[in-house]
PDB file of N, CA and C in Angstrom:
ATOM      1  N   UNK A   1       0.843  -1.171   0.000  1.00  0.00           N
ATOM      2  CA  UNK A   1       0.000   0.000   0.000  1.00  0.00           C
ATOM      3  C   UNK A   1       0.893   1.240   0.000  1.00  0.00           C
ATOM      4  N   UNK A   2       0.250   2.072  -1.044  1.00  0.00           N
ATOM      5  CA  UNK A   2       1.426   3.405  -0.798  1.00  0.00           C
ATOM      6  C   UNK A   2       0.927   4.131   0.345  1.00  0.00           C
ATOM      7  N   UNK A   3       2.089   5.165   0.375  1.00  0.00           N
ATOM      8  CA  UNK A   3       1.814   6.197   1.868  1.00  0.00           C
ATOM      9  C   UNK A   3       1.045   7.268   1.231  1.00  0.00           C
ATOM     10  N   UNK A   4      -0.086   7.698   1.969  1.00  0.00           N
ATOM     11  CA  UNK A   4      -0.508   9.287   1.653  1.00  0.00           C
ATOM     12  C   UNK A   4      -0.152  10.237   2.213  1.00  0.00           C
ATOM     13  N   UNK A   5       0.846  10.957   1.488  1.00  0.00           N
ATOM     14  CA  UNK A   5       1.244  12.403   2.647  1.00  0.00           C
ATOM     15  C   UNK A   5      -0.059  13.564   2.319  1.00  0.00           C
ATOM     16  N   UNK A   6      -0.791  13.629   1.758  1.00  0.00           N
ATOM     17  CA  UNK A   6      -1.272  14.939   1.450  1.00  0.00           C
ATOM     18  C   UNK A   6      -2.093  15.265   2.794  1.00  0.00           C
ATOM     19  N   UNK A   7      -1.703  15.326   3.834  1.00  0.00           N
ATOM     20  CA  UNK A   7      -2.582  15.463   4.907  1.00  0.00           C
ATOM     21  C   UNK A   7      -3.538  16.825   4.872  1.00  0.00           C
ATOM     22  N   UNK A   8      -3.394  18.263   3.876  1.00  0.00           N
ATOM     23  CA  UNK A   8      -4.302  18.696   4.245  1.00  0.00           C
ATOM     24  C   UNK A   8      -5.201  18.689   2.876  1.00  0.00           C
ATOM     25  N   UNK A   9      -5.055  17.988   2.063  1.00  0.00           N
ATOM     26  CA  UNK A   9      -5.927  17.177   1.165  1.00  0.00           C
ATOM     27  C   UNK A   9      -7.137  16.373   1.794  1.00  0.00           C
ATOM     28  N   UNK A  10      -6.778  15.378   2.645  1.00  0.00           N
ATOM     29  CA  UNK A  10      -7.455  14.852   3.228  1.00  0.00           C
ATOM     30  C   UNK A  10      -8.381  15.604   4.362  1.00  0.00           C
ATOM     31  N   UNK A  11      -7.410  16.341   4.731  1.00  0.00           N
ATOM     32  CA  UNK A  11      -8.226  16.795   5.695  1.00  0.00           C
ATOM     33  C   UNK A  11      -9.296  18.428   5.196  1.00  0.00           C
ATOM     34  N   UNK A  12      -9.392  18.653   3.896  1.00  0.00           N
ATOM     35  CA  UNK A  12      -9.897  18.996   3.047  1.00  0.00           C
ATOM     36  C   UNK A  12     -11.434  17.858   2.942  1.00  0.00           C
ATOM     37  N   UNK A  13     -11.096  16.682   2.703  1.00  0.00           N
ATOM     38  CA  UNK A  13     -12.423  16.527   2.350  1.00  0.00           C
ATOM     39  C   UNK A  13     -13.577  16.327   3.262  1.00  0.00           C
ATOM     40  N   UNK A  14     -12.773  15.993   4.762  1.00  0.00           N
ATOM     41  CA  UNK A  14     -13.435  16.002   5.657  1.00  0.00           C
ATOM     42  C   UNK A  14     -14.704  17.899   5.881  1.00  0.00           C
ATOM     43  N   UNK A  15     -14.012  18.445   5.505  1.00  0.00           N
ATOM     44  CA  UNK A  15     -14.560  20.496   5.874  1.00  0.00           C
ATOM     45  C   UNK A  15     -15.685  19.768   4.075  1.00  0.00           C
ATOM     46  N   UNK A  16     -15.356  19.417   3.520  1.00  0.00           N
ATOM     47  CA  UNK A  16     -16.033  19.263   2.103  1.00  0.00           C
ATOM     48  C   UNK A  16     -17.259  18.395   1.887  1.00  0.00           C
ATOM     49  N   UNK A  17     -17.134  17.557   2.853  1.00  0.00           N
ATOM     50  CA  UNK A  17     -18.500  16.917   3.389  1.00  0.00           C
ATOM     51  C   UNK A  17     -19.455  17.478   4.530  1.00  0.00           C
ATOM     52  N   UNK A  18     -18.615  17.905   5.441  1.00  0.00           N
ATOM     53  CA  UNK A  18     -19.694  18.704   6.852  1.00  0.00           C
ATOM     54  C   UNK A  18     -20.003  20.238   5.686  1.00  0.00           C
ATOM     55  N   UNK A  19     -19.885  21.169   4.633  1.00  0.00           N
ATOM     56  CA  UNK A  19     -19.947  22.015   3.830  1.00  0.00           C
ATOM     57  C   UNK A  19     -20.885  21.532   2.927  1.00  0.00           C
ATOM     58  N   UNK A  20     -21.147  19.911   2.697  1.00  0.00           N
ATOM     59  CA  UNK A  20     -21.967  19.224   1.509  1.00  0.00           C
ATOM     60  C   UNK A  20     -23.084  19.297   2.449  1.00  0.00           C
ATOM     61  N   UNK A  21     -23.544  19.420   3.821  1.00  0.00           N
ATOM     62  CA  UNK A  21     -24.633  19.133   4.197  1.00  0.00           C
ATOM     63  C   UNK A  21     -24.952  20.500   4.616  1.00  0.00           C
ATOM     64  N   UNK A  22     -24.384  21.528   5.209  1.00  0.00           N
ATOM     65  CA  UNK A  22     -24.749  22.819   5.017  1.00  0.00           C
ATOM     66  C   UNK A  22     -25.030  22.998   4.239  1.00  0.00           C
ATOM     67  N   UNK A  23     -24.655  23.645   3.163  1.00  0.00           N
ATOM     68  CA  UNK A  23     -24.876  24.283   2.149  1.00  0.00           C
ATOM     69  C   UNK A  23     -25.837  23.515   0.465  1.00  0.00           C
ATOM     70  N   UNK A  24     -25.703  22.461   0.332  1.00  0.00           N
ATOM     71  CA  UNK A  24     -26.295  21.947  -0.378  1.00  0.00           C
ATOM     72  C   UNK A  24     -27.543  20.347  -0.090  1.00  0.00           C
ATOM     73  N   UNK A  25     -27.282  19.916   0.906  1.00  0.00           N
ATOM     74  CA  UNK A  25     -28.030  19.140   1.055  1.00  0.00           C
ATOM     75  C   UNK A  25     -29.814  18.932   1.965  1.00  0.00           C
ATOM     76  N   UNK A  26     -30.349  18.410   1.367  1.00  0.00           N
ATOM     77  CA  UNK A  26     -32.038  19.330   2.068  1.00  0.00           C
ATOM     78  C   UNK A  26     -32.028  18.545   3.585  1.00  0.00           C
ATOM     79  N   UNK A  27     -32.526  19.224   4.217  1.00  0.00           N
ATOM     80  CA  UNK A  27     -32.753  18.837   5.421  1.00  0.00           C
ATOM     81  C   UNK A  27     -31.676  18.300   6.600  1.00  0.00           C
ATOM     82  N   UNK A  28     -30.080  18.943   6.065  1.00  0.00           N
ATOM     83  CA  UNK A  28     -29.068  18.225   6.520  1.00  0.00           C
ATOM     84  C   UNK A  28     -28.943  16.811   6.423  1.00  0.00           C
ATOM     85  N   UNK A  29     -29.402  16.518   5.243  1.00  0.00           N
ATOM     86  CA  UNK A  29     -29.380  15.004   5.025  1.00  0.00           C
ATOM     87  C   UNK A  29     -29.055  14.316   3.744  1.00  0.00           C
ATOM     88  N   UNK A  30     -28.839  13.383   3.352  1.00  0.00           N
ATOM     89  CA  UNK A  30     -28.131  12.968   2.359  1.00  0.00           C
ATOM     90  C   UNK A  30     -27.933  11.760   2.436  1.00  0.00           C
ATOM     91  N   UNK A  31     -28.471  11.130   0.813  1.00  0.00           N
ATOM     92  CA  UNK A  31     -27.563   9.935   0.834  1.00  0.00           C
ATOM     93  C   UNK A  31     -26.261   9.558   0.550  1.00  0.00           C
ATOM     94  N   UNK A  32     -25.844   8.615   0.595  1.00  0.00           N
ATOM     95  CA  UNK A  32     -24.210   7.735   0.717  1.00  0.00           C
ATOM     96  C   UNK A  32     -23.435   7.948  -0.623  1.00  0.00           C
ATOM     97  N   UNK A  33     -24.869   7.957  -1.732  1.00  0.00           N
ATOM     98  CA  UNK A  33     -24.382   8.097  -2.985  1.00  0.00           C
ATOM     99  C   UNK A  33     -24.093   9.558  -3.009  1.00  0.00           C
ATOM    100  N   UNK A  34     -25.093  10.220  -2.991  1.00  0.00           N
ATOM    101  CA  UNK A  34     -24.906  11.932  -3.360  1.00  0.00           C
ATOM    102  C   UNK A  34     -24.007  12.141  -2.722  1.00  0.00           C
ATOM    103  N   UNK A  35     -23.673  12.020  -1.806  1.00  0.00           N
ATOM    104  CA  UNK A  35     -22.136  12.726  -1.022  1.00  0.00           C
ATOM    105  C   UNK A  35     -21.005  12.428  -1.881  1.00  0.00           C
ATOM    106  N   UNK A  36     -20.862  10.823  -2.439  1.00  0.00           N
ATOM    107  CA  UNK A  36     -19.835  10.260  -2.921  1.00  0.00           C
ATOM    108  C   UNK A  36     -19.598  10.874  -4.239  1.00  0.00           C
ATOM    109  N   UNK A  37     -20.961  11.157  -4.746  1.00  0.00           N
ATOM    110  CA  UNK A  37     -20.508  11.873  -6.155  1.00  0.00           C
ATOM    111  C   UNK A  37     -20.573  13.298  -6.096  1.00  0.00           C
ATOM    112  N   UNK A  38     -21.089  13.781  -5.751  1.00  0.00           N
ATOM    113  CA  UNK A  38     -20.423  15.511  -5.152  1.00  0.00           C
ATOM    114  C   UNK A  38     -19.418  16.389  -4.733  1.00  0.00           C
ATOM    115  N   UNK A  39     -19.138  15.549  -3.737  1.00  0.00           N
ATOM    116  CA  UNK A  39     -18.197  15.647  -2.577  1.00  0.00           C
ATOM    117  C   UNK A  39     -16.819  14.910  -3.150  1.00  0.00           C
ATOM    118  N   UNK A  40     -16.466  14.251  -3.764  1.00  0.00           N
ATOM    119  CA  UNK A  40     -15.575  13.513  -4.490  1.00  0.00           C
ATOM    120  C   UNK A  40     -15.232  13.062  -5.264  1.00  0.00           C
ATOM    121  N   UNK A  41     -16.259  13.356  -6.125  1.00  0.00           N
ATOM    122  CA  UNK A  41     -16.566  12.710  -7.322  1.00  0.00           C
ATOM    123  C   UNK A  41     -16.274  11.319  -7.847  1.00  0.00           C
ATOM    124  N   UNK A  42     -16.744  10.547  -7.264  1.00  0.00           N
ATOM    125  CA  UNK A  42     -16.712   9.470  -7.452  1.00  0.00           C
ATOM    126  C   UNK A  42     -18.105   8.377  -7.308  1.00  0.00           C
ATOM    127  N   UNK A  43     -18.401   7.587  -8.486  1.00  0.00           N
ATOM    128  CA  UNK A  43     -19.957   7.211  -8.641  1.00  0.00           C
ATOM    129  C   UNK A  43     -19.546   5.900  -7.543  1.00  0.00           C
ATOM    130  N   UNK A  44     -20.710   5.556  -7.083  1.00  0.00           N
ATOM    131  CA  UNK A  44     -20.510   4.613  -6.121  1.00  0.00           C
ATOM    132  C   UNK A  44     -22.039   3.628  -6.942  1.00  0.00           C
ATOM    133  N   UNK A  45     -21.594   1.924  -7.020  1.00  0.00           N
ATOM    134  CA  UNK A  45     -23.345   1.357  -7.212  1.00  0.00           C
ATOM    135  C   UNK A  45     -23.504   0.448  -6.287  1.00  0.00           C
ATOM    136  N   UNK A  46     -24.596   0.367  -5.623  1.00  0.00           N
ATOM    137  CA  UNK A  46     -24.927  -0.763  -4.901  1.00  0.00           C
ATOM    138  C   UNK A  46     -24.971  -2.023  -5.433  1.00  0.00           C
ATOM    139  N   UNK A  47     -24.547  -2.982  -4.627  1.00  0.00           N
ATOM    140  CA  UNK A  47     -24.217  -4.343  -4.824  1.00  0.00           C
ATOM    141  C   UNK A  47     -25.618  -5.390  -4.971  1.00  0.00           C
ATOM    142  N   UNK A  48     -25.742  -6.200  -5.765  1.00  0.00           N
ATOM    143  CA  UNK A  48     -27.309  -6.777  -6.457  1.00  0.00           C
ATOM    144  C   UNK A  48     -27.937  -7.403  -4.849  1.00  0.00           C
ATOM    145  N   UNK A  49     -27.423  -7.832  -3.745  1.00  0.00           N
ATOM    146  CA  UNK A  49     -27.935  -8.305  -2.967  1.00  0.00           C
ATOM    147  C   UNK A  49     -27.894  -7.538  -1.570  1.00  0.00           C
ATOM    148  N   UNK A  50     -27.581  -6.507  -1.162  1.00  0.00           N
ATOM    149  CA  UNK A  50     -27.301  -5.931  -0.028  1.00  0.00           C
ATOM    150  C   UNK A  50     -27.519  -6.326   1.491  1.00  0.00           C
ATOM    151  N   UNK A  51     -26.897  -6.164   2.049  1.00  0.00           N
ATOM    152  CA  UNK A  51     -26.804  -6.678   3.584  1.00  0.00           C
ATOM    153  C   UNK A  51     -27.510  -5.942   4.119  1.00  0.00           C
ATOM    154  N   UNK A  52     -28.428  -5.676   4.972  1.00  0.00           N
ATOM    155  CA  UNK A  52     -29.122  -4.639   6.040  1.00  0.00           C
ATOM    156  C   UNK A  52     -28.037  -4.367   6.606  1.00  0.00           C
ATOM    157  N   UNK A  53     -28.184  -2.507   6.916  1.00  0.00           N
ATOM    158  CA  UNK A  53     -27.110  -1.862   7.273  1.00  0.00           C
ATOM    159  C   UNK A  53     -27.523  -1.714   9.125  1.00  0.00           C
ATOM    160  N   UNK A  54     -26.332  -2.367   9.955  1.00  0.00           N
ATOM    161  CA  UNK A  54     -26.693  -2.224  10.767  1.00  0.00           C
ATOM    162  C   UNK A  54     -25.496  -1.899  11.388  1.00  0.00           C
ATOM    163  N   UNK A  55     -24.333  -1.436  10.489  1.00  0.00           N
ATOM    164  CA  UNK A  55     -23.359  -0.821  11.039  1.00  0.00           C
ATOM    165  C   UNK A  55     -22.501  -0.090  10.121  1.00  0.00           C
ATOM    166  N   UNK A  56     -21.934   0.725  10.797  1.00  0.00           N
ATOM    167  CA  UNK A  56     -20.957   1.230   9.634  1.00  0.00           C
ATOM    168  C   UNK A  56     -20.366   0.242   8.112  1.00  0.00           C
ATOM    169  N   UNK A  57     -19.916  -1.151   8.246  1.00  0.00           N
ATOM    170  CA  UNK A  57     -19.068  -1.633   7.612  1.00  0.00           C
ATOM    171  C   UNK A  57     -19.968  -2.459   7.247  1.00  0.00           C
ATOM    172  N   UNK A  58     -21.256  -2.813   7.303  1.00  0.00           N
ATOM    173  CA  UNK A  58     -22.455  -2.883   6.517  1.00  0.00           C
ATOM    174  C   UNK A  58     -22.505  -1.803   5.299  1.00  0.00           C
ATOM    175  N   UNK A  59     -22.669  -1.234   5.861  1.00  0.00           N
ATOM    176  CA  UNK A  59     -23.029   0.327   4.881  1.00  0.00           C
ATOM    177  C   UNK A  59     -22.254   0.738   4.107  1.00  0.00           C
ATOM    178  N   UNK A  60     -20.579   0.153   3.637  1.00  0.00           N
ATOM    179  CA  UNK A  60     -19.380   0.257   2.742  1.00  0.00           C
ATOM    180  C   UNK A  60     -19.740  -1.098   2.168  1.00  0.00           C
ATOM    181  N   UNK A  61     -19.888  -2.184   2.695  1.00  0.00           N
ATOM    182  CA  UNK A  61     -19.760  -3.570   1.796  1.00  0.00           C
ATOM    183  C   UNK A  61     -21.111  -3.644   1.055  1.00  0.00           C
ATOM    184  N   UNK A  62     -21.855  -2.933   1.151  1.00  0.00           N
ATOM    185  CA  UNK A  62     -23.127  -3.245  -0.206  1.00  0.00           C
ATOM    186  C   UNK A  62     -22.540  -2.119  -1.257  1.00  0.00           C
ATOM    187  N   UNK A  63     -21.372  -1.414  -1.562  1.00  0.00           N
ATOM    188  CA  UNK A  63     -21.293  -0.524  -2.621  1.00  0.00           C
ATOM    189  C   UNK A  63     -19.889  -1.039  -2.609  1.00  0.00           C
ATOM    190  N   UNK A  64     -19.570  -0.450  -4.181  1.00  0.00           N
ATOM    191  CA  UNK A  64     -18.023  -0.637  -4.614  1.00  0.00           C
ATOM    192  C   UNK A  64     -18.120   0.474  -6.246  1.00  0.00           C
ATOM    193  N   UNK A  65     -17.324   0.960  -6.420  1.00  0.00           N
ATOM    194  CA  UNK A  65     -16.719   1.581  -7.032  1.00  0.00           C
ATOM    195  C   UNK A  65     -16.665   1.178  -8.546  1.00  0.00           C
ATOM    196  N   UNK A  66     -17.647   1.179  -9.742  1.00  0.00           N
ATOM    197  CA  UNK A  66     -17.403   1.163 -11.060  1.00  0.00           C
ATOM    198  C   UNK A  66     -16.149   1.414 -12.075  1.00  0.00           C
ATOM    199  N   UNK A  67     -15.718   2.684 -10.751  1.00  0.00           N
ATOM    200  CA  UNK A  67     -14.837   3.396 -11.809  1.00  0.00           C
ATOM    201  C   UNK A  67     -13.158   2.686 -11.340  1.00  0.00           C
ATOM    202  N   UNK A  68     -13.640   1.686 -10.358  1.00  0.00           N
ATOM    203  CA  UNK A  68     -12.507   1.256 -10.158  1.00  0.00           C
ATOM    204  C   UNK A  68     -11.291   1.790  -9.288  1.00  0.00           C
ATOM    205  N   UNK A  69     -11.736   3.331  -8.348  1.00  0.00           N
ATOM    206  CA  UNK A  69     -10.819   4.011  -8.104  1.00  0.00           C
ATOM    207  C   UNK A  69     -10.867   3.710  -6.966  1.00  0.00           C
ATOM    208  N   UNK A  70      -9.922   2.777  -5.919  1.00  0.00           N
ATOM    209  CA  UNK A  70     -10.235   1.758  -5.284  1.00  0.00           C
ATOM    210  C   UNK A  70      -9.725   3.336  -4.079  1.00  0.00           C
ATOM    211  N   UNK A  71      -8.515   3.353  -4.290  1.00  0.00           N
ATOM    212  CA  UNK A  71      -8.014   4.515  -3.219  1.00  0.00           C
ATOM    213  C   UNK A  71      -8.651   6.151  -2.835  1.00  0.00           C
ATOM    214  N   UNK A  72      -9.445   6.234  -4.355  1.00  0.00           N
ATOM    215  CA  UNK A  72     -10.764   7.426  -3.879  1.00  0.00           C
ATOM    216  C   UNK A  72     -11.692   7.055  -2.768  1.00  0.00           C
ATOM    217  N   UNK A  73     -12.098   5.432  -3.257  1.00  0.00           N
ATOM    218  CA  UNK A  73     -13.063   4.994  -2.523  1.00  0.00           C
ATOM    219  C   UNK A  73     -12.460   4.757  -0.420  1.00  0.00           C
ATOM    220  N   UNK A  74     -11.837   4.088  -0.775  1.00  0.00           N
ATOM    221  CA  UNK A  74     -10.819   4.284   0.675  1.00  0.00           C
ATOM    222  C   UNK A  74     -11.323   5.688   1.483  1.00  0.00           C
ATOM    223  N   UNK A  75     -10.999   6.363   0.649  1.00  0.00           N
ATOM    224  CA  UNK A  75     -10.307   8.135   1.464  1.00  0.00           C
ATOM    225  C   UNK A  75     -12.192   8.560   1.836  1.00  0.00           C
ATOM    226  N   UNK A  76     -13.281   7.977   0.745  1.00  0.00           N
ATOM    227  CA  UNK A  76     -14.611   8.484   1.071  1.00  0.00           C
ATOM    228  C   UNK A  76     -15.120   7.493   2.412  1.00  0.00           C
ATOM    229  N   UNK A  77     -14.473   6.558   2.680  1.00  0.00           N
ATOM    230  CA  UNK A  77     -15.206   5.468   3.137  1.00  0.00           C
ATOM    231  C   UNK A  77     -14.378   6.417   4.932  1.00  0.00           C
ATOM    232  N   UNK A  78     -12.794   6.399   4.764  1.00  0.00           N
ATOM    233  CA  UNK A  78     -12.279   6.883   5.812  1.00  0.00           C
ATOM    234  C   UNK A  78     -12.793   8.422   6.680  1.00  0.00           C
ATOM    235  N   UNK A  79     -13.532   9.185   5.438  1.00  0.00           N
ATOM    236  CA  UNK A  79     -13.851  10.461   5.936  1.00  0.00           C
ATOM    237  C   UNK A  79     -15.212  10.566   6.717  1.00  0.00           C
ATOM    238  N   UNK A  80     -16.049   9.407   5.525  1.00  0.00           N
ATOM    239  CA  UNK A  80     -16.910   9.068   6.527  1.00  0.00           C
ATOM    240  C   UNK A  80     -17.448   8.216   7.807  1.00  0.00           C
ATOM    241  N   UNK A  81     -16.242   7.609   7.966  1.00  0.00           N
ATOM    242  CA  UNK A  81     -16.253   7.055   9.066  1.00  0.00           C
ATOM    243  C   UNK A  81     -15.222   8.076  10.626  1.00  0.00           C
ATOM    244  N   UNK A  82     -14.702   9.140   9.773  1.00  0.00           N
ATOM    245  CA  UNK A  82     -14.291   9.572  10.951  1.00  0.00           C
ATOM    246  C   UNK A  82     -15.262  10.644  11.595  1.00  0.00           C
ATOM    247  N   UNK A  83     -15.941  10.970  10.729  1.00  0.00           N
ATOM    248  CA  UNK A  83     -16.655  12.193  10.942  1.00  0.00           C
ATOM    249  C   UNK A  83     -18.049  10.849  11.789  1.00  0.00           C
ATOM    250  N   UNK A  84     -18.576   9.940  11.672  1.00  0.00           N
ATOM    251  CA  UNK A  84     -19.390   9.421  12.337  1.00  0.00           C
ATOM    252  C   UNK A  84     -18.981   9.129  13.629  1.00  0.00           C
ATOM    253  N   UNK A  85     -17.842   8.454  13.592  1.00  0.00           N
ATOM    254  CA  UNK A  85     -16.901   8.058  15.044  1.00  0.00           C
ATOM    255  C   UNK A  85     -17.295   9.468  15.933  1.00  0.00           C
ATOM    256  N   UNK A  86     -17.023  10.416  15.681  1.00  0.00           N
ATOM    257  CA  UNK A  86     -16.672  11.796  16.378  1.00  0.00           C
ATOM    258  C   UNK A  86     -18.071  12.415  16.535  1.00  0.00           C
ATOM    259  N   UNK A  87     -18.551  12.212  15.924  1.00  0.00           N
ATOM    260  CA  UNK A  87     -20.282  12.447  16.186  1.00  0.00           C
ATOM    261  C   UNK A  87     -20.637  13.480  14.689  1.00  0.00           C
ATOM    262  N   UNK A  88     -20.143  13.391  14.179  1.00  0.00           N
ATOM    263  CA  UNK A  88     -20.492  15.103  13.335  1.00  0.00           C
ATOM    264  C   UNK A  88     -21.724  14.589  12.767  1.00  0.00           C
ATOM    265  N   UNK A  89     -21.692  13.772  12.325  1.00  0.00           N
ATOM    266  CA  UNK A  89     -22.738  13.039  11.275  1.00  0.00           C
ATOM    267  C   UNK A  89     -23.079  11.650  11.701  1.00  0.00           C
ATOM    268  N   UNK A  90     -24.543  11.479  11.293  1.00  0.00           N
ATOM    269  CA  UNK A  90     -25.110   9.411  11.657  1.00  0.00           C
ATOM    270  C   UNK A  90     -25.404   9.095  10.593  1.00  0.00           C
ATOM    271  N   UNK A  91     -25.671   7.921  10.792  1.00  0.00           N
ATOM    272  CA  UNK A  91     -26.257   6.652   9.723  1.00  0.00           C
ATOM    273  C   UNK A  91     -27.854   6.737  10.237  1.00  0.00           C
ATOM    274  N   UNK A  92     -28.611   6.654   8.974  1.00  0.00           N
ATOM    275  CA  UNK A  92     -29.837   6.528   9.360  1.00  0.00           C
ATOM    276  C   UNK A  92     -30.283   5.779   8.638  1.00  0.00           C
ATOM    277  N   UNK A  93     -31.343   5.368   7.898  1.00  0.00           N
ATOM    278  CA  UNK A  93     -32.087   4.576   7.308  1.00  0.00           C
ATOM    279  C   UNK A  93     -31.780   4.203   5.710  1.00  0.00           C
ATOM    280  N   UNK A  94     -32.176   3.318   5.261  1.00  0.00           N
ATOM    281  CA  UNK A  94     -31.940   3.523   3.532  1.00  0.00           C
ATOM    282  C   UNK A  94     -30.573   3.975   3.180  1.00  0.00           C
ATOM    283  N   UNK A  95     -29.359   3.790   3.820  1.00  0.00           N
ATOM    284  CA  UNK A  95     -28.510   4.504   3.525  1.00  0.00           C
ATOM    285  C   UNK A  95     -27.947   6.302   3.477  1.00  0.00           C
ATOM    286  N   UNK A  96     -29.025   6.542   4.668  1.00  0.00           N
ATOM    287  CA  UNK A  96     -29.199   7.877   4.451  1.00  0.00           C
ATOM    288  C   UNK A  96     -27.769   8.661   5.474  1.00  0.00           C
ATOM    289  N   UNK A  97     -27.722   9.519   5.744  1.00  0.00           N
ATOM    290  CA  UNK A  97     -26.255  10.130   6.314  1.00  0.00           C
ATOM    291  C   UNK A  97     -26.928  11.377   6.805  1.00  0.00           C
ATOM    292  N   UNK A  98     -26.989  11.570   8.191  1.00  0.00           N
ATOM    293  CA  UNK A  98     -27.363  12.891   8.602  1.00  0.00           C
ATOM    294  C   UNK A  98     -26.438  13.536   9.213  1.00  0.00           C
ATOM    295  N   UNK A  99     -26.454  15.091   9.442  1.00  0.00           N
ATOM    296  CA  UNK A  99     -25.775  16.189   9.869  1.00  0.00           C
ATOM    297  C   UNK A  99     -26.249  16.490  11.373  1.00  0.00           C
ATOM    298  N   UNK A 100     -25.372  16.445  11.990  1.00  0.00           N
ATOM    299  CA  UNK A 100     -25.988  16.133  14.059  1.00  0.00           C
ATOM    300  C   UNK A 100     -25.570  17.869  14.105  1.00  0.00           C
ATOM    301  N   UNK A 101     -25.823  18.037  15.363  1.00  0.00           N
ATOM    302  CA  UNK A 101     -25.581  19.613  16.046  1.00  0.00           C
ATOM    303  C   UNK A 101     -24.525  20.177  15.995  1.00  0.00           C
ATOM    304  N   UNK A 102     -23.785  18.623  16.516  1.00  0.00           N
ATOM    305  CA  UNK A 102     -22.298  18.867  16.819  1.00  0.00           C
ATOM    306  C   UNK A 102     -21.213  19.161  15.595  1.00  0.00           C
ATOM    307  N   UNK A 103     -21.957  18.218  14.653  1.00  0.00           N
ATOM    308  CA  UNK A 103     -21.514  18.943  13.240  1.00  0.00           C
ATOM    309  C   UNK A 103     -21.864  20.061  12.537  1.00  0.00           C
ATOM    310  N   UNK A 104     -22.684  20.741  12.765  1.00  0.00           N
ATOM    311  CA  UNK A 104     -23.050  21.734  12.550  1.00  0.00           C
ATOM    312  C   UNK A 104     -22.112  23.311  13.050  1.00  0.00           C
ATOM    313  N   UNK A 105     -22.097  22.899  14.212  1.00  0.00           N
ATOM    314  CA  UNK A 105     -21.146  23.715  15.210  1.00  0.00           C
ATOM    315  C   UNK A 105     -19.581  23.649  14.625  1.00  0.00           C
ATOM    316  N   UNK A 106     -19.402  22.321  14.708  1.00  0.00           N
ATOM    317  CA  UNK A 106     -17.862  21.985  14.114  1.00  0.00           C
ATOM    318  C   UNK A 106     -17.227  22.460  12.825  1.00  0.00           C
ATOM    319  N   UNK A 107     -18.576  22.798  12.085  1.00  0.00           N
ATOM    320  CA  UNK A 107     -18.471  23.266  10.660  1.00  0.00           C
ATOM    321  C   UNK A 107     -18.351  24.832  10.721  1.00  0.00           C
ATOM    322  N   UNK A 108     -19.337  25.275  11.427  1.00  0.00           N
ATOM    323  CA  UNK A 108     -18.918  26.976  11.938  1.00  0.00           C
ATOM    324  C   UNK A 108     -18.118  27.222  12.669  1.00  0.00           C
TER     325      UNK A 108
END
C-alpha cells in the first residue's frame, strides 16, 4: 500500500462533506451516494444483494466503485467514518447520512 502524505488534502475533504450538508443538502441530510458523487466525485453502485445496514461496515460492503478508483473509494469510506466516530454526522435509514448539532457547530 502506498503512503498518503497529502494530509491537508485529506483533511480537506473532511470540511467538504460537513460544507456538503450545510450548504447543499435538504434537510441536513443525504444519501451515501450523493455525497460520494459531489463531494468527491466518485460514482458509487450498490451491490445486487445488499446486507441490512446495521453498522458502519455494513453500509461500505453493499457498494463498490465502477470506476474502479479503489483509493478514492478508501479516502470516502475513511472520511466518513471519521466524521461518524466523532459524532459530526449518523447513519440513518436507507442509507441515508445525517448532519448532528455537533456537526453543525464543528463546521462553523
Amino acid at each position: 500500500m502506498t503512503e498518503d502524505k497529502n494530509l491537508k488534502g485529506n483533511l480537506e475533504y473532511l470540511d467538504n462533506v460537513l460544507s456538503y450538508f450545510i450548504n447543499t443538502a435538504q434537510y441536513y441530510q443525504a444519501h451515501l451516494d450523493d455525497i460520494s458523487q459531489n463531494v468527491f466525485d466518485l460514482k458509487l453502485n450498490k451491490i445486487d444483494k445488499p446486507k441490512p445496514v446495521n453498522t458502519f461496515e455494513d453500509l461500505f460492503s453493499n457498494y463498490f466503485s465502477p470506476d474502479n478508483k479503489d483509493a478514492l473509494f478508501y479516502k470516502v469510506r475513511a472520511a466518513i467514518k471519521h466524521l461518524v466516530d466523532n459524532g459530526y454526522i449518523i447513519l440513518e435509514k436507507n442509507d441515508n447520512i445525517k448532519l448532528t448539532y455537533k456537526g453543525i457547530i464543528k463546521y462553523s
